[in-house]
PDB file of N, CA and C in Angstrom:
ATOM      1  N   UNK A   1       0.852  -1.167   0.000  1.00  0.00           N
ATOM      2  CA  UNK A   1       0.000   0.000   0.000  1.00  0.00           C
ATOM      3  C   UNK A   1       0.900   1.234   0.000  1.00  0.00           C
ATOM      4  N   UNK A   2       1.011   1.509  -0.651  1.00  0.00           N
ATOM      5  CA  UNK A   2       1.455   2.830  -1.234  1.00  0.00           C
ATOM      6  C   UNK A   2       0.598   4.272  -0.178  1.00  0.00           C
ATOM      7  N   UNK A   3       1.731   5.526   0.237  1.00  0.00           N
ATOM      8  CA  UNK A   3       0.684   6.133   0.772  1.00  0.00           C
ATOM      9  C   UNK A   3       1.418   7.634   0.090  1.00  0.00           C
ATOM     10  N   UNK A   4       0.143   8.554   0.062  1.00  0.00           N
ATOM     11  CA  UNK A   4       1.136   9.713  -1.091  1.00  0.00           C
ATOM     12  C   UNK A   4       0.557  11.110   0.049  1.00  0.00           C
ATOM     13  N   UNK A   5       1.483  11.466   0.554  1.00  0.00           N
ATOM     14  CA  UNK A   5       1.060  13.115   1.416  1.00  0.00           C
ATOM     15  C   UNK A   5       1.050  14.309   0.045  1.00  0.00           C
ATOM     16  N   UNK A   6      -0.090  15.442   0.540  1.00  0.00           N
ATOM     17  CA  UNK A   6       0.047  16.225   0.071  1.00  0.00           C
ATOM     18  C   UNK A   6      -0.406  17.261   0.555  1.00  0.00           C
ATOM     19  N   UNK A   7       0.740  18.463   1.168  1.00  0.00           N
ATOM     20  CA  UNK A   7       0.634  19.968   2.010  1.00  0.00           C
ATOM     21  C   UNK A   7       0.069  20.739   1.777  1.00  0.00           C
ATOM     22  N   UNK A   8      -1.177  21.571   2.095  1.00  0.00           N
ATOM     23  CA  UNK A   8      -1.795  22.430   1.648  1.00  0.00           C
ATOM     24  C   UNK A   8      -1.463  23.708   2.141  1.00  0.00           C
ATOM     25  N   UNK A   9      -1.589  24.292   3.185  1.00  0.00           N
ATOM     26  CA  UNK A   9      -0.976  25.287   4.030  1.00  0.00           C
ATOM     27  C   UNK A   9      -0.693  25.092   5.347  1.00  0.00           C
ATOM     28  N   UNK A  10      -0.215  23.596   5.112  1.00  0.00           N
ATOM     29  CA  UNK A  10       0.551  22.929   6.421  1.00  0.00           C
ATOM     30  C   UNK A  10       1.981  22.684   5.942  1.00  0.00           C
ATOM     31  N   UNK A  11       3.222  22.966   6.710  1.00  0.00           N
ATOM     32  CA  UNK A  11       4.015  22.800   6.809  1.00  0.00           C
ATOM     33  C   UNK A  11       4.672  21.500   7.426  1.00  0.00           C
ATOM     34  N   UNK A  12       5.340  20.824   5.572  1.00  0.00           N
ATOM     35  CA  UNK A  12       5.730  19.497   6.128  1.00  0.00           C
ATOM     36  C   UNK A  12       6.543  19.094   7.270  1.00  0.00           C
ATOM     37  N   UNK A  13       6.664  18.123   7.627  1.00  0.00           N
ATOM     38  CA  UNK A  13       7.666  18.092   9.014  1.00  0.00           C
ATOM     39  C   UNK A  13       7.823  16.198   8.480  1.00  0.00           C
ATOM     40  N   UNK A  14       8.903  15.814   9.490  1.00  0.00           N
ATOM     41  CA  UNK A  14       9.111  14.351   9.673  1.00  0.00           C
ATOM     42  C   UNK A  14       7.464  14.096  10.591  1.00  0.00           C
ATOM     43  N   UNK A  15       7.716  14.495  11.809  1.00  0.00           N
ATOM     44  CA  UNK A  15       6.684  13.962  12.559  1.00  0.00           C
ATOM     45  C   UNK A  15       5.438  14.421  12.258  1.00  0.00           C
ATOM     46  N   UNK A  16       4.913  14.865  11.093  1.00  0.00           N
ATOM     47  CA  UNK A  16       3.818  14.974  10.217  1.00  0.00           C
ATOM     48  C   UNK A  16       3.550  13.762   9.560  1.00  0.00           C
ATOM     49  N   UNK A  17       4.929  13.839   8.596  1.00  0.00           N
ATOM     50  CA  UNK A  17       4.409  12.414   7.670  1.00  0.00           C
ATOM     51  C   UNK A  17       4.947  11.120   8.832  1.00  0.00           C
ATOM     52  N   UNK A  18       5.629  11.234  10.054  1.00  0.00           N
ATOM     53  CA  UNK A  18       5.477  10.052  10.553  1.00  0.00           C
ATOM     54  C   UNK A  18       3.771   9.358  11.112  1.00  0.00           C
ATOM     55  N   UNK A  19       3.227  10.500  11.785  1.00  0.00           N
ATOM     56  CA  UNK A  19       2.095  10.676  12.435  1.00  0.00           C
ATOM     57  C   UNK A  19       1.140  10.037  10.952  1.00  0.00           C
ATOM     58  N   UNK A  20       1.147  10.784   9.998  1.00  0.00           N
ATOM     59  CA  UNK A  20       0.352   9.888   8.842  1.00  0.00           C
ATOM     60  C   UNK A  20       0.656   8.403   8.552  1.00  0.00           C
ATOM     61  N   UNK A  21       1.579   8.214   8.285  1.00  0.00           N
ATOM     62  CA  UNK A  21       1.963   6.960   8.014  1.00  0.00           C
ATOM     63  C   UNK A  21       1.699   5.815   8.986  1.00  0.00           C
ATOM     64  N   UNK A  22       1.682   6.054  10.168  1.00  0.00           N
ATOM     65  CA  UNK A  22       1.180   5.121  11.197  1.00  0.00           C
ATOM     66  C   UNK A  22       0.004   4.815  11.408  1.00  0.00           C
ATOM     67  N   UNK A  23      -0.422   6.265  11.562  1.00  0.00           N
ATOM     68  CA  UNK A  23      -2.841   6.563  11.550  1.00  0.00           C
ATOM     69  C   UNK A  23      -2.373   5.200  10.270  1.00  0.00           C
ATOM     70  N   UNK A  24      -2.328   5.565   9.337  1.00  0.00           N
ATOM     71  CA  UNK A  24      -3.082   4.695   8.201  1.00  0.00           C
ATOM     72  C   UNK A  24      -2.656   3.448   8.358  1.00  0.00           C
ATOM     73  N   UNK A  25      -1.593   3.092   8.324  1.00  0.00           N
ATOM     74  CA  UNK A  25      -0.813   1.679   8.562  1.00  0.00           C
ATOM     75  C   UNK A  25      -2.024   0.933   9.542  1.00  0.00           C
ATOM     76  N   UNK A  26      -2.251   1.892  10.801  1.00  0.00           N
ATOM     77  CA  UNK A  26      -2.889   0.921  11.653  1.00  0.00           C
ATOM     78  C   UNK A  26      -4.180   0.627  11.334  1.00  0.00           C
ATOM     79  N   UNK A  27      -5.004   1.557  10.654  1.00  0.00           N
ATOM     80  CA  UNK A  27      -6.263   1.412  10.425  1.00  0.00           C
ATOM     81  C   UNK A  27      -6.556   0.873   9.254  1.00  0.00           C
ATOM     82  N   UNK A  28      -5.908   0.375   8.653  1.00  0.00           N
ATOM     83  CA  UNK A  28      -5.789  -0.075   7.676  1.00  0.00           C
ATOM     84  C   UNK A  28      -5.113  -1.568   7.460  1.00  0.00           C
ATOM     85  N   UNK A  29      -4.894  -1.897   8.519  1.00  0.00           N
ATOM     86  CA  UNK A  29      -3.462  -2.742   8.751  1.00  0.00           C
ATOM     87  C   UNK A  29      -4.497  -4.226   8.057  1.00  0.00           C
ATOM     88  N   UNK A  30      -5.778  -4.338   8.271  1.00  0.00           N
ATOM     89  CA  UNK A  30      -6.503  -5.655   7.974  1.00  0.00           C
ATOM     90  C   UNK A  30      -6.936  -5.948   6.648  1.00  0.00           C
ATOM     91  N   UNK A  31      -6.544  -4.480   5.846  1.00  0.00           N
ATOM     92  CA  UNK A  31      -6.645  -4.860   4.601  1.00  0.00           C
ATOM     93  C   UNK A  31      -5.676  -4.403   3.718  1.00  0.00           C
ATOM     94  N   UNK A  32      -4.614  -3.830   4.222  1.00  0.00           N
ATOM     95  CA  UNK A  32      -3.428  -3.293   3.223  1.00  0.00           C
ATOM     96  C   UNK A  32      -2.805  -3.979   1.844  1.00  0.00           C
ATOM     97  N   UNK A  33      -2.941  -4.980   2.293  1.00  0.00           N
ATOM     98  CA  UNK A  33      -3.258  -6.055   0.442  1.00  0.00           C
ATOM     99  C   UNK A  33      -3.821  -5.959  -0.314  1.00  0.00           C
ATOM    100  N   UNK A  34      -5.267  -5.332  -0.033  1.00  0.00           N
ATOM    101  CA  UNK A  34      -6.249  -5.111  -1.099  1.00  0.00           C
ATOM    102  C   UNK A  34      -6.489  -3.564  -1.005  1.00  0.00           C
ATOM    103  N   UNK A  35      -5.559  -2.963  -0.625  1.00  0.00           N
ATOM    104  CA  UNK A  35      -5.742  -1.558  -0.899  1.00  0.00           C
ATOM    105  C   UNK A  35      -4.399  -0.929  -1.838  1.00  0.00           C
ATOM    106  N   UNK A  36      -4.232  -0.093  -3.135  1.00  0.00           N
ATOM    107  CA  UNK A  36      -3.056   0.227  -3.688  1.00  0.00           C
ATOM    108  C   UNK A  36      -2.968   1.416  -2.966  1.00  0.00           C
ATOM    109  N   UNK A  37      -3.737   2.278  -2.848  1.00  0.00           N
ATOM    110  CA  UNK A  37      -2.728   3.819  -2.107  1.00  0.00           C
ATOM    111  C   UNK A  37      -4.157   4.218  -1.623  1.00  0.00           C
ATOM    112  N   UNK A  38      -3.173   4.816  -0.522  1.00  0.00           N
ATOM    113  CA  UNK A  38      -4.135   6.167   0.151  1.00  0.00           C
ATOM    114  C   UNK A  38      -3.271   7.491   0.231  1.00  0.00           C
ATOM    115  N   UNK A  39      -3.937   8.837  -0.849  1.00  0.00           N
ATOM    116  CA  UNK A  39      -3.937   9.605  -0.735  1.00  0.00           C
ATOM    117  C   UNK A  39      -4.548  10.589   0.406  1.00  0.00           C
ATOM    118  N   UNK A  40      -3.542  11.645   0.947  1.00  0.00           N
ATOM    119  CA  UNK A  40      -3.747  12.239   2.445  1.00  0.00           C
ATOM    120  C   UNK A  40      -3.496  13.731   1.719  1.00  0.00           C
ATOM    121  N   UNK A  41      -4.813  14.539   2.196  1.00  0.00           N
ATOM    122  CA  UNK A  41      -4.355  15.344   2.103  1.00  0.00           C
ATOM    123  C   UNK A  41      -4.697  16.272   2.873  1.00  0.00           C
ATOM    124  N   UNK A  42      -3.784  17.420   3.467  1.00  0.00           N
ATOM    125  CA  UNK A  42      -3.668  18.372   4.860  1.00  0.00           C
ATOM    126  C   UNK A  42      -3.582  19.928   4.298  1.00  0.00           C
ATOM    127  N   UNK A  43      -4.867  20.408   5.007  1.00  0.00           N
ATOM    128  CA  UNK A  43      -4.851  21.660   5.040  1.00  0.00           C
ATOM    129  C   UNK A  43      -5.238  22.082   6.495  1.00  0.00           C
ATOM    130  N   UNK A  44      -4.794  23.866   6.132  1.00  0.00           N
ATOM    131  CA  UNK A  44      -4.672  24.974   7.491  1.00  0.00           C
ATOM    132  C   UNK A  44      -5.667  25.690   6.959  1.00  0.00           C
ATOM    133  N   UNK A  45      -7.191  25.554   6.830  1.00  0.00           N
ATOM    134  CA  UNK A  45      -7.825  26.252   6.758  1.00  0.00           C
ATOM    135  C   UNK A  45      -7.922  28.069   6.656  1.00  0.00           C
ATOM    136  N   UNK A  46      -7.866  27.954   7.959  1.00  0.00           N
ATOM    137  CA  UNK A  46      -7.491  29.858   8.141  1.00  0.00           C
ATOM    138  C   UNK A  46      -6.290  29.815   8.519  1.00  0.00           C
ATOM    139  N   UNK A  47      -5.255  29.661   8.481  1.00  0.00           N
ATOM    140  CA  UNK A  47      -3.587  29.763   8.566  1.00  0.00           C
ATOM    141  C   UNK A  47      -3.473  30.936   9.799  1.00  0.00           C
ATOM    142  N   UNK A  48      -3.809  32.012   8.993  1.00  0.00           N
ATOM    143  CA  UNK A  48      -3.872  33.502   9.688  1.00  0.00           C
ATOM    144  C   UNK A  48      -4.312  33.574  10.803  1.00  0.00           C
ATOM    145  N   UNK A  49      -5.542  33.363  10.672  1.00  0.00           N
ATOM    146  CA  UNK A  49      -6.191  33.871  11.827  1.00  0.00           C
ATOM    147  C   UNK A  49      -6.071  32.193  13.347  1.00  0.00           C
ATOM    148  N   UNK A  50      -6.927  32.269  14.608  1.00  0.00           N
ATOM    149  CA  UNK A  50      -6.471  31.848  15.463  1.00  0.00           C
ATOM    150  C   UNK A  50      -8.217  30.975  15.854  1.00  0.00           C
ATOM    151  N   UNK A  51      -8.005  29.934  16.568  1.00  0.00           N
ATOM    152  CA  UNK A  51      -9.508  29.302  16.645  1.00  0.00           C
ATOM    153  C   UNK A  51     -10.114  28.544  16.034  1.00  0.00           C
ATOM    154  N   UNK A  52     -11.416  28.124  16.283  1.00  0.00           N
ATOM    155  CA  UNK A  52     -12.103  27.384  15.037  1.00  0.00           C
ATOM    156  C   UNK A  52     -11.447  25.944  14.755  1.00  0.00           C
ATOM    157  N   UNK A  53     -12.401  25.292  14.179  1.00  0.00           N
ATOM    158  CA  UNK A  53     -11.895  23.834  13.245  1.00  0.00           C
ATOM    159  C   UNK A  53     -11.027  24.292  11.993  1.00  0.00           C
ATOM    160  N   UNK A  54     -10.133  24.586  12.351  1.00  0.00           N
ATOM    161  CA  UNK A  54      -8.962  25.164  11.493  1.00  0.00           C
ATOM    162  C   UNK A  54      -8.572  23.846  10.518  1.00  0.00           C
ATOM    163  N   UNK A  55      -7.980  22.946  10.996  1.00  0.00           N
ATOM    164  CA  UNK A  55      -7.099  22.092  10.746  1.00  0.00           C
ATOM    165  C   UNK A  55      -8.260  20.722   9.675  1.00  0.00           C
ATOM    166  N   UNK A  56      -7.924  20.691   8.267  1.00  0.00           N
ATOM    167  CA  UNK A  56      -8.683  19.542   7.310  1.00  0.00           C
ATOM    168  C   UNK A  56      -7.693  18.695   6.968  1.00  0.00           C
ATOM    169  N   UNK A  57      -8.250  17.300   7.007  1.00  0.00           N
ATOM    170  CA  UNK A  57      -7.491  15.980   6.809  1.00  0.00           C
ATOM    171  C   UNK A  57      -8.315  15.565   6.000  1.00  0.00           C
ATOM    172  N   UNK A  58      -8.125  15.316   4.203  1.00  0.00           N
ATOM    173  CA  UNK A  58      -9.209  14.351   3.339  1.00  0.00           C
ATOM    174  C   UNK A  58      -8.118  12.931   3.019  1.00  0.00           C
ATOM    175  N   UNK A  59      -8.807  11.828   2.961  1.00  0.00           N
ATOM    176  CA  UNK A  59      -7.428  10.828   2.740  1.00  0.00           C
ATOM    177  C   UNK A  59      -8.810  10.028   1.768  1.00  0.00           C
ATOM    178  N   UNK A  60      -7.985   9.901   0.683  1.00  0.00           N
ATOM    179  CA  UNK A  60      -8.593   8.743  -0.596  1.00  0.00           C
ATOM    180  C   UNK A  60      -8.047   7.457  -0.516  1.00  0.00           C
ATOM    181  N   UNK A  61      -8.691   6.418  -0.241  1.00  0.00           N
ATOM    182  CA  UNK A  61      -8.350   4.980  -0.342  1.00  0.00           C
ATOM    183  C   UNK A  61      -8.751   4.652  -1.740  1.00  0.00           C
ATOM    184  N   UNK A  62      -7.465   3.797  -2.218  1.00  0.00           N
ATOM    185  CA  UNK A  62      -7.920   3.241  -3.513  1.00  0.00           C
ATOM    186  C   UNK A  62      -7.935   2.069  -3.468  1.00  0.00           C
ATOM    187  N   UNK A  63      -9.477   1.493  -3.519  1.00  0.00           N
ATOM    188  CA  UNK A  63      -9.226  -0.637  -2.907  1.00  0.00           C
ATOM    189  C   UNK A  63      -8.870  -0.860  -4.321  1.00  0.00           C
ATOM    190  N   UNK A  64      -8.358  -2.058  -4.374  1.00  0.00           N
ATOM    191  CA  UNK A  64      -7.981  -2.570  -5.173  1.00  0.00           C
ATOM    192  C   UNK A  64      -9.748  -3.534  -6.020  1.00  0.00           C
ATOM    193  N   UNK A  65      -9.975  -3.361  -7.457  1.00  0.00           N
ATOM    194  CA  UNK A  65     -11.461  -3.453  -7.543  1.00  0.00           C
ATOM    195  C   UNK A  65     -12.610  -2.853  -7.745  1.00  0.00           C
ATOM    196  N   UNK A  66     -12.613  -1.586  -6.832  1.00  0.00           N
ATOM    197  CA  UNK A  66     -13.200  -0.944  -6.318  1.00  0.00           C
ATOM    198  C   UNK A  66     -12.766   0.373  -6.511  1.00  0.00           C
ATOM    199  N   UNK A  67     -14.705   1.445  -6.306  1.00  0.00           N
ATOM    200  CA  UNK A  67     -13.957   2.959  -6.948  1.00  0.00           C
ATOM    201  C   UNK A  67     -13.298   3.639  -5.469  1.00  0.00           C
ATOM    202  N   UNK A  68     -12.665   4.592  -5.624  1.00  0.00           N
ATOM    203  CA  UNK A  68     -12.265   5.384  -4.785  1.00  0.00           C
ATOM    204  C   UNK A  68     -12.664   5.384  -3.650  1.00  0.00           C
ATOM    205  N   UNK A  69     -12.800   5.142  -2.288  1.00  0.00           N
ATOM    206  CA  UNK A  69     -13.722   5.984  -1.265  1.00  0.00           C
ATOM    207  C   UNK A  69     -12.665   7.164  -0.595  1.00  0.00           C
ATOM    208  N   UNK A  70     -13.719   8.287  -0.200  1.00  0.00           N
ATOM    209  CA  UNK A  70     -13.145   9.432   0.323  1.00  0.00           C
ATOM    210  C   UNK A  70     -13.838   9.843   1.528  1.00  0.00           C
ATOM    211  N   UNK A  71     -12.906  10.596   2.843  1.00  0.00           N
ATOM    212  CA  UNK A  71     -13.385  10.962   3.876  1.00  0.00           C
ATOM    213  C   UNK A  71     -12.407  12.018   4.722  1.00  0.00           C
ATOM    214  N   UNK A  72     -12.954  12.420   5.141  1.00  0.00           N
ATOM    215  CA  UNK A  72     -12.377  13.930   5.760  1.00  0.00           C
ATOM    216  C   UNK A  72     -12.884  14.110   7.170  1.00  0.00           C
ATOM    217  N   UNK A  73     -11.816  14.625   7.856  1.00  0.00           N
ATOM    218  CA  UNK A  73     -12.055  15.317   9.319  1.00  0.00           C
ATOM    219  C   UNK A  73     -11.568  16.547   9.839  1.00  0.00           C
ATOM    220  N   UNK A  74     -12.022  17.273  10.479  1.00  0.00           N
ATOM    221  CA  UNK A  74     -11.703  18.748  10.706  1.00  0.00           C
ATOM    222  C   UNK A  74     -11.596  19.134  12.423  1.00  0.00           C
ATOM    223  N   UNK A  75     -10.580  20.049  12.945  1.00  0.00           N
ATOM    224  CA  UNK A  75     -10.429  20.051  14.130  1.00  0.00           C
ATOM    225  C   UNK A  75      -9.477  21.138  14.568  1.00  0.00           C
ATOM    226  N   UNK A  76      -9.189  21.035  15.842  1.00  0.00           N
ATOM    227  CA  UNK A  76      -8.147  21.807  16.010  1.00  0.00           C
ATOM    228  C   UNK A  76      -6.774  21.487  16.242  1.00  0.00           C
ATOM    229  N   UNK A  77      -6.566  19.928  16.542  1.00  0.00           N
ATOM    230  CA  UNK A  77      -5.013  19.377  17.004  1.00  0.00           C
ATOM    231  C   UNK A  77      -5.130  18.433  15.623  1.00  0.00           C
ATOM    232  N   UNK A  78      -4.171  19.255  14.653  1.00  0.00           N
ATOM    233  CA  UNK A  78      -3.577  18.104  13.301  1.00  0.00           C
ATOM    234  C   UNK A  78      -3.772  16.859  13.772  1.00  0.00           C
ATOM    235  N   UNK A  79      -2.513  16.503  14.791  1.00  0.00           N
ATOM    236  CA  UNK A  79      -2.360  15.072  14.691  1.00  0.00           C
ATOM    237  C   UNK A  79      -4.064  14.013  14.950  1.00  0.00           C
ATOM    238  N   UNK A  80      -5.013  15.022  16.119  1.00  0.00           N
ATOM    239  CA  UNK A  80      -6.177  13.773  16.156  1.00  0.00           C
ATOM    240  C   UNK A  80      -6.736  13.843  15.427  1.00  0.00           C
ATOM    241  N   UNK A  81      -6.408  15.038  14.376  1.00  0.00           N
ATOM    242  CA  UNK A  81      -7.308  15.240  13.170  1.00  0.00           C
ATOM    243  C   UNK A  81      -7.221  13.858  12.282  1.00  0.00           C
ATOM    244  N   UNK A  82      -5.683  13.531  12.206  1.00  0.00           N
ATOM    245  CA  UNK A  82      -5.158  12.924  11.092  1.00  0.00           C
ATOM    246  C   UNK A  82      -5.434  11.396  11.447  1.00  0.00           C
ATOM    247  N   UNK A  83      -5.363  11.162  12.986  1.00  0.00           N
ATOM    248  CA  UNK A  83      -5.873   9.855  13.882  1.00  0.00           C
ATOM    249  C   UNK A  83      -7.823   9.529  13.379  1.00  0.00           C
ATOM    250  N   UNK A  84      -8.202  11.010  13.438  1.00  0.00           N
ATOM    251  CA  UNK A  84      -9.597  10.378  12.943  1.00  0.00           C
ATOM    252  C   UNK A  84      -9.958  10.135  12.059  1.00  0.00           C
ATOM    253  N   UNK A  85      -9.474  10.786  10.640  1.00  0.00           N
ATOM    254  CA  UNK A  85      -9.885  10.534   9.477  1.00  0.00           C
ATOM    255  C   UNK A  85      -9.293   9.566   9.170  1.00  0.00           C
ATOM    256  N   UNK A  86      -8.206   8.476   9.480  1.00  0.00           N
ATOM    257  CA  UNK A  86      -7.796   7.301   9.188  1.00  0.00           C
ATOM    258  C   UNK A  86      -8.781   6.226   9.774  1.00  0.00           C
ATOM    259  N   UNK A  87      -9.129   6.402  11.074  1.00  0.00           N
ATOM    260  CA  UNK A  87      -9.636   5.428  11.902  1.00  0.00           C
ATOM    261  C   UNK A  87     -11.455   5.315  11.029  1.00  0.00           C
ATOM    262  N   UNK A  88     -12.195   6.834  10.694  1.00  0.00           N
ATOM    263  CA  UNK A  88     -13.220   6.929   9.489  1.00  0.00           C
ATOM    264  C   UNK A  88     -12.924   6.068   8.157  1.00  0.00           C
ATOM    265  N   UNK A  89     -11.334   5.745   7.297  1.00  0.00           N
ATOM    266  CA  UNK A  89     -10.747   5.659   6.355  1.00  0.00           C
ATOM    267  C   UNK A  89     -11.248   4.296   6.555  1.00  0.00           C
ATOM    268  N   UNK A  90     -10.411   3.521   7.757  1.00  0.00           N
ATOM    269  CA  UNK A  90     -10.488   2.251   8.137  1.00  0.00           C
ATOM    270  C   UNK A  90     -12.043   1.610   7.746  1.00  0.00           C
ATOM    271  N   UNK A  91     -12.900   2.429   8.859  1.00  0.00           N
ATOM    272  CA  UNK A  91     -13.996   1.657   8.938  1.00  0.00           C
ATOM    273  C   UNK A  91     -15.069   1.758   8.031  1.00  0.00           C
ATOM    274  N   UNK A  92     -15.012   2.708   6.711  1.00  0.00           N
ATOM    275  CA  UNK A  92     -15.090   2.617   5.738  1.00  0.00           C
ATOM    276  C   UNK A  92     -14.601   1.735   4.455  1.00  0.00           C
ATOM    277  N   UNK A  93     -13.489   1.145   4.401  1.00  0.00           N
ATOM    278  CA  UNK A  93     -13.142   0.472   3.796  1.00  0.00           C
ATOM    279  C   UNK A  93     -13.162  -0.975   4.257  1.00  0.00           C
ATOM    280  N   UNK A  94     -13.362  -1.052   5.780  1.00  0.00           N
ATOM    281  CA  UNK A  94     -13.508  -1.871   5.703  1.00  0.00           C
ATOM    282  C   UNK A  94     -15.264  -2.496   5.274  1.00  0.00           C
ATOM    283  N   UNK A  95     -16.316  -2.101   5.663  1.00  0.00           N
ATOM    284  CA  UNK A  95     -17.261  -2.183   5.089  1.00  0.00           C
ATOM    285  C   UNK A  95     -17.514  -2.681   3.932  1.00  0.00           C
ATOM    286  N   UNK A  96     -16.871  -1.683   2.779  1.00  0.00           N
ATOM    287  CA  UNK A  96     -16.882  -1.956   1.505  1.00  0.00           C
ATOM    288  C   UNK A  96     -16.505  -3.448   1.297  1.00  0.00           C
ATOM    289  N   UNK A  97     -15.500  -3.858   1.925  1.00  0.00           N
ATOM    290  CA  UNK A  97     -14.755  -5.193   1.364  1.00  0.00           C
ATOM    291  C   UNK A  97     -16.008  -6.597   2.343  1.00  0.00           C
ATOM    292  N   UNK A  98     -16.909  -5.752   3.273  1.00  0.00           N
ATOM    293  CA  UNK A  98     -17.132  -6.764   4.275  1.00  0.00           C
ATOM    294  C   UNK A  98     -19.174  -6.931   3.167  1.00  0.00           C
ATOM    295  N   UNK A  99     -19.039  -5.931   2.468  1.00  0.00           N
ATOM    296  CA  UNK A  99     -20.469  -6.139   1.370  1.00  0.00           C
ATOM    297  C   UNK A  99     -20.185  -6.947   0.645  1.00  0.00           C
ATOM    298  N   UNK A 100     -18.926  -6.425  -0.187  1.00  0.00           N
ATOM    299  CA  UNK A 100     -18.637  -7.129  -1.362  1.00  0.00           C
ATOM    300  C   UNK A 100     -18.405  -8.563  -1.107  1.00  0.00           C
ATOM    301  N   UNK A 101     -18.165  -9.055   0.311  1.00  0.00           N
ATOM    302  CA  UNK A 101     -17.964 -10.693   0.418  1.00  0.00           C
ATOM    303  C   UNK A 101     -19.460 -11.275   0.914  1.00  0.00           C
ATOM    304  N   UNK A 102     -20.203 -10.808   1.300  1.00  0.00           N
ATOM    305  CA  UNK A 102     -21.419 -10.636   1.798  1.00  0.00           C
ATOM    306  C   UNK A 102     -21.976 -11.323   0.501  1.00  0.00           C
ATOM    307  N   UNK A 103     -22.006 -11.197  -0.372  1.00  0.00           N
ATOM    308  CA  UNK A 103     -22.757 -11.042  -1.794  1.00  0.00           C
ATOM    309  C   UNK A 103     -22.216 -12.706  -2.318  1.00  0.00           C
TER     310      UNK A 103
END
């Protein structure tokens, strides 16, 4: 599983893309075989100014099969931002794969 960051008016860091790479690894960890990439992507909403659900996390799973699914979370601390929209990522995808065997 391939995973691709992309900065919007967040400033990359190591412990940015470490913090991503793990959220997804783990929430993902039960189907990473049948998934080719998850696209992450991080924005600073209002940069400038101070407050508010500042902070957007959208991350695209691409199952393998299957079209795209997409999901997003918004907040004020990046990192639980980036913890929730994986752990959403997860239980979304996993679904998908838990219909499609269903059938």
């Amino acid at each position: 599983m391939q995973i691709q960051m992309n900065f919007g008016d967040i400033n990359s860091s190591e412990g940015i893309k470490e913090r991503v790479e793990a959220a997804v690894q783990n929430h993902l960890q039960h189907v990473a075989d049948r998934v080719t990439r998850v696209e992450v992507h991080l924005r600073d909403d209002n940069a400038h100014k101070t407050g508010g659900r500042d902070k957007r996390v959208v991350m695209e799973a691409r199952p393998a099969g299957f079209d795209p699914v997409v999901v997003e979370h918004d907040g004020h601390d990046l990192y639980q931002v980036i913890d929730e929209a994986a752990g959403k990522l997860g239980r979304v995808v996993k679904k998908l794969f838990d219909k499609a065997s269903a059938r």
